[in-house]
Protein backbone atom coordinates (compact mmCIF):
# COMPACT_ATOMS: atom_id res chain seq x y z
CA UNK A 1 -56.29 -39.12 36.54
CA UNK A 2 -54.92 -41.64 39.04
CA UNK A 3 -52.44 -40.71 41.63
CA UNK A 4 -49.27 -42.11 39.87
CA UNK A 5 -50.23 -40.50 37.34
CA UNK A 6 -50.18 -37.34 39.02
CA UNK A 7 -46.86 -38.27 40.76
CA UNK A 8 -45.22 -39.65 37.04
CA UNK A 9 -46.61 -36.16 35.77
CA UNK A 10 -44.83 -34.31 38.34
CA UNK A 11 -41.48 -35.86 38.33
CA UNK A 12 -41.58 -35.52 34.71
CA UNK A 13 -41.95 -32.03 34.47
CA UNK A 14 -39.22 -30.93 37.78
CA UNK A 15 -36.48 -33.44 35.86
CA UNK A 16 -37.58 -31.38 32.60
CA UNK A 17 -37.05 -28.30 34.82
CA UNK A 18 -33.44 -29.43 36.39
CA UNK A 19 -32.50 -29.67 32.63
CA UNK A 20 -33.33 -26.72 31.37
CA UNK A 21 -32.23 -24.42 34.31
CA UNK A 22 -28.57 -26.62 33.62
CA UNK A 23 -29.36 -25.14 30.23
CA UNK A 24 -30.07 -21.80 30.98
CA UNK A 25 -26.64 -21.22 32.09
CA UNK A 26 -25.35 -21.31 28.37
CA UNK A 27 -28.25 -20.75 26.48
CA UNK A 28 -30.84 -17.70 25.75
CA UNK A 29 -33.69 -19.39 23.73
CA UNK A 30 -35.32 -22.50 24.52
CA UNK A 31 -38.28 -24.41 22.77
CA UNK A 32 -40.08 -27.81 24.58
CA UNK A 33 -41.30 -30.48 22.41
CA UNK A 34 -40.30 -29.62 19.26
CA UNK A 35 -41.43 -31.17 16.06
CA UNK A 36 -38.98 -30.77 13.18
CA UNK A 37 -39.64 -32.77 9.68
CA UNK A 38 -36.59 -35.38 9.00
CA UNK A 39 -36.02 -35.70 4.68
CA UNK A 40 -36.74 -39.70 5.12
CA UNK A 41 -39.29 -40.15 7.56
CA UNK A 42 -43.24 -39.46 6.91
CA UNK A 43 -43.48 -38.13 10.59
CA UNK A 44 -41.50 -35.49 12.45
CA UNK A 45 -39.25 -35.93 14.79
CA UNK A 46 -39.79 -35.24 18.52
CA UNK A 47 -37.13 -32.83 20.57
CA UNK A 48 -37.46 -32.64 24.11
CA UNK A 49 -35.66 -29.32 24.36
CA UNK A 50 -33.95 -27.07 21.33
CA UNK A 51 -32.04 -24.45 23.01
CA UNK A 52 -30.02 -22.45 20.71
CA UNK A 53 -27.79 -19.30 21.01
CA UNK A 54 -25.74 -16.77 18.58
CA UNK A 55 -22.20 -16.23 19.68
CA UNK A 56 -18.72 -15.15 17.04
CA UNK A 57 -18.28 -11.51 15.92
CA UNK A 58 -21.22 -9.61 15.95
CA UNK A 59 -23.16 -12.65 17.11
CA UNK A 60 -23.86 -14.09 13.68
CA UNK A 61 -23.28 -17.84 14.36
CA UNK A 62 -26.11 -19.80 15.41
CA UNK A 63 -25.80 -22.84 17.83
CA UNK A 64 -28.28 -25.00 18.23
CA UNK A 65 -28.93 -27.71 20.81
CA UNK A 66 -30.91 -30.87 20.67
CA UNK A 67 -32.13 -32.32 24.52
CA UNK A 68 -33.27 -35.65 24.84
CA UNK A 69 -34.87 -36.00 28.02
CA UNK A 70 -35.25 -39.79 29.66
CA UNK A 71 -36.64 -40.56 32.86
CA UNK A 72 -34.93 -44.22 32.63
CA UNK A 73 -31.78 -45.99 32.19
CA UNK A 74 -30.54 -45.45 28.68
CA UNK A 75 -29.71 -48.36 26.12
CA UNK A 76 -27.70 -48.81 23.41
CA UNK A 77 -31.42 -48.53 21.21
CA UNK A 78 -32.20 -45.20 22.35
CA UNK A 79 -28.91 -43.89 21.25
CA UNK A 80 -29.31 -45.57 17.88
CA UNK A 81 -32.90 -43.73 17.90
CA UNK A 82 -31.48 -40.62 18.33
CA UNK A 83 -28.66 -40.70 16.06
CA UNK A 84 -31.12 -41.86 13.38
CA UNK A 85 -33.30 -39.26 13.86
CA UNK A 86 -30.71 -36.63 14.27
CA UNK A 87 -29.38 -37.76 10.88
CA UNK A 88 -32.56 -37.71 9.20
CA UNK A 89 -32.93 -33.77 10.48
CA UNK A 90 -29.37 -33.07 9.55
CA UNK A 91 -30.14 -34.09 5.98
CA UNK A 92 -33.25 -32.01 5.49
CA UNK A 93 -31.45 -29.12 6.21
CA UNK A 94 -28.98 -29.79 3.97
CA UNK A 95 -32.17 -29.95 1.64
CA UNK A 96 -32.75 -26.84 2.61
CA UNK A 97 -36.38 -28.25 4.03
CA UNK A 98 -35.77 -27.01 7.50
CA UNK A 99 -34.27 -23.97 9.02
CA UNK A 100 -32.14 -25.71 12.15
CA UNK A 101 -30.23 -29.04 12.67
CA UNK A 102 -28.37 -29.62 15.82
CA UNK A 103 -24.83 -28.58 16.05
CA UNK A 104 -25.08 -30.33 19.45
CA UNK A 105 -26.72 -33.11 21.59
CA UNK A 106 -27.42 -34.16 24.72
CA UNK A 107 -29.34 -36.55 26.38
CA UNK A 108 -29.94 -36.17 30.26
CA UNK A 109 -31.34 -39.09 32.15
CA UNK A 110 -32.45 -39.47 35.89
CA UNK A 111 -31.00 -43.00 35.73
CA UNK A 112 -28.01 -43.09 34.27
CA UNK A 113 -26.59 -45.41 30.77
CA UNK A 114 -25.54 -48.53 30.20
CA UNK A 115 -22.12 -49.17 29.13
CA UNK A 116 -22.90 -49.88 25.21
CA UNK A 117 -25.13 -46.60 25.22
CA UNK A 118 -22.01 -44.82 26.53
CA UNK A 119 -20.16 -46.47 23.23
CA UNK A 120 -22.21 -45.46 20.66
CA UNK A 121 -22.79 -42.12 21.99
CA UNK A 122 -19.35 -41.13 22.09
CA UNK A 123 -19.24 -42.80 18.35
CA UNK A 124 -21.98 -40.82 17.59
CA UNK A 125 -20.32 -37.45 19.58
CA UNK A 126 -23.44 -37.29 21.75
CA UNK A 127 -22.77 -35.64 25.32
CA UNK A 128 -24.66 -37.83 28.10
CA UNK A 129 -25.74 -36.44 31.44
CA UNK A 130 -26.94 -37.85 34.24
CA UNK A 131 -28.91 -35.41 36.37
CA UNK A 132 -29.56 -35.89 40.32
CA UNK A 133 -32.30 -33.89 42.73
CA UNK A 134 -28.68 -31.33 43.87
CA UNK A 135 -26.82 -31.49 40.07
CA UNK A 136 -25.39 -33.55 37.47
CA UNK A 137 -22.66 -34.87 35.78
CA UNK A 138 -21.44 -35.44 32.09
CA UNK A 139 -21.00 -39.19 31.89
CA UNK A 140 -19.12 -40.92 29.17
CA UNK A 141 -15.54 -40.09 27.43
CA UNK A 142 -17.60 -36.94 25.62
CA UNK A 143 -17.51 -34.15 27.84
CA UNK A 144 -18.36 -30.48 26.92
CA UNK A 145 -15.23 -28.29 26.81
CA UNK A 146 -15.33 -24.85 28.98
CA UNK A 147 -15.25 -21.62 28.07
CA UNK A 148 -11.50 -21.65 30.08
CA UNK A 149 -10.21 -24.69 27.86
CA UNK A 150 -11.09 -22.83 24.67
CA UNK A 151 -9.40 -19.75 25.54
CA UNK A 152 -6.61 -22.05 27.05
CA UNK A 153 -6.09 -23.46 23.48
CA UNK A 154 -6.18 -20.30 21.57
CA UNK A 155 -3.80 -18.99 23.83
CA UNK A 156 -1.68 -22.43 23.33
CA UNK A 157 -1.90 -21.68 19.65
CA UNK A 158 -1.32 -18.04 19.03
CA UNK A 159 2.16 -19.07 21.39
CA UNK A 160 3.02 -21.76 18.86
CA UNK A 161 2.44 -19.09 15.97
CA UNK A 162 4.63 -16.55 17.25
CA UNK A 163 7.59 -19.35 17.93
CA UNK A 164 7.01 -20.66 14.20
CA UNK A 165 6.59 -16.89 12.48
CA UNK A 166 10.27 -16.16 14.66
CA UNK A 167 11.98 -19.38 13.88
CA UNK A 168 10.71 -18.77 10.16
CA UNK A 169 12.32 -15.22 10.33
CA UNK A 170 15.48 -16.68 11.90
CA UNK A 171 15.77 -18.98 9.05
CA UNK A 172 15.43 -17.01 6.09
CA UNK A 173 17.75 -14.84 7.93
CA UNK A 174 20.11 -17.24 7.93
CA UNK A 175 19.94 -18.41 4.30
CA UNK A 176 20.57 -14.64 3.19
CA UNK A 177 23.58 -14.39 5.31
């Protein structure tokens, strides 16, 4: 083995690292280069990182999490890729020929997207990141929502329910008059 090719290794596997440990923050189980069977293609598909969780009442809701890892600038191509394959798994489980399909996807790169790749993946609802040696950042219109926006909203919406179920009461009160 040359050298680079030590080196390439190397940087390879601490970006693959970075990810997951960003990962690791929201999710308990993680599996590297995963091959899961698409219902059109004759070869499986390759995922960099399936991370997957359980949350809901009693935990009974699975979550799972496709990763696509690139070490370059992404392109419009690779997104189409992706969303091809991610299709192709989606409909297998449909089938029923697969246990998991992603209910999410990423794709982290070292150096960054180009603008038509941040297009389609918003099209395509695919969360980009772009990770650096101290962090990253969610790149794109598509940004994960926090755990503080969600309860935000429910908040927001059990408020709007009380003020309908009142004005609802006030009104057939006021037809019975």
């Amino acid at each position: 083995m040359t050298e680079k090719a030590s080196l390439s290794e190397f940087k390879s596997a601490r970006f693959e690292k970075k990810v997951k440990m960003i990962f690791q923050k929201s999710y308990d189980n993680f599996e590297k280069e995963v091959l899961v069977q698409g219902k059109k293609s004759n070869k499986p598909h390759k995922v960099d990182l399936h991370a997957w969780k359980f949350k809901g009442l009693f935990e009974s809701v699975r979550i799972d999490t496709w990763v696509k890892l690139s070490r370059k600038k992404v392109s419009k191509n690779i997104i189409e890729n992706l969303h091809e394959s991610i299709e192709d798994v989606r409909e297998a489980k449909k089938a029923r020929m697969i246990d998991w399909s992603p209910d999410n996807v990423f794709i982290a790169s070292s150096e960054g997207f180009d603008s038509e790749a941040l297009k389609l993946a918003k099209k395509y609802k695919i969360y980009c990141m772009r990770v650096f040696e101290d962090g990253f950042e969610f790149v794109g219109e598509m940004k994960p929502v926090s755990r503080w926006n969600i309860l935000f909203n429910q908040i927001l919406f059990f408020i709007a329910s009380i003020i309908a179920v009142l004005i609802l009461i006030y009104l057939v009160n006021l037809f019975l008059a």
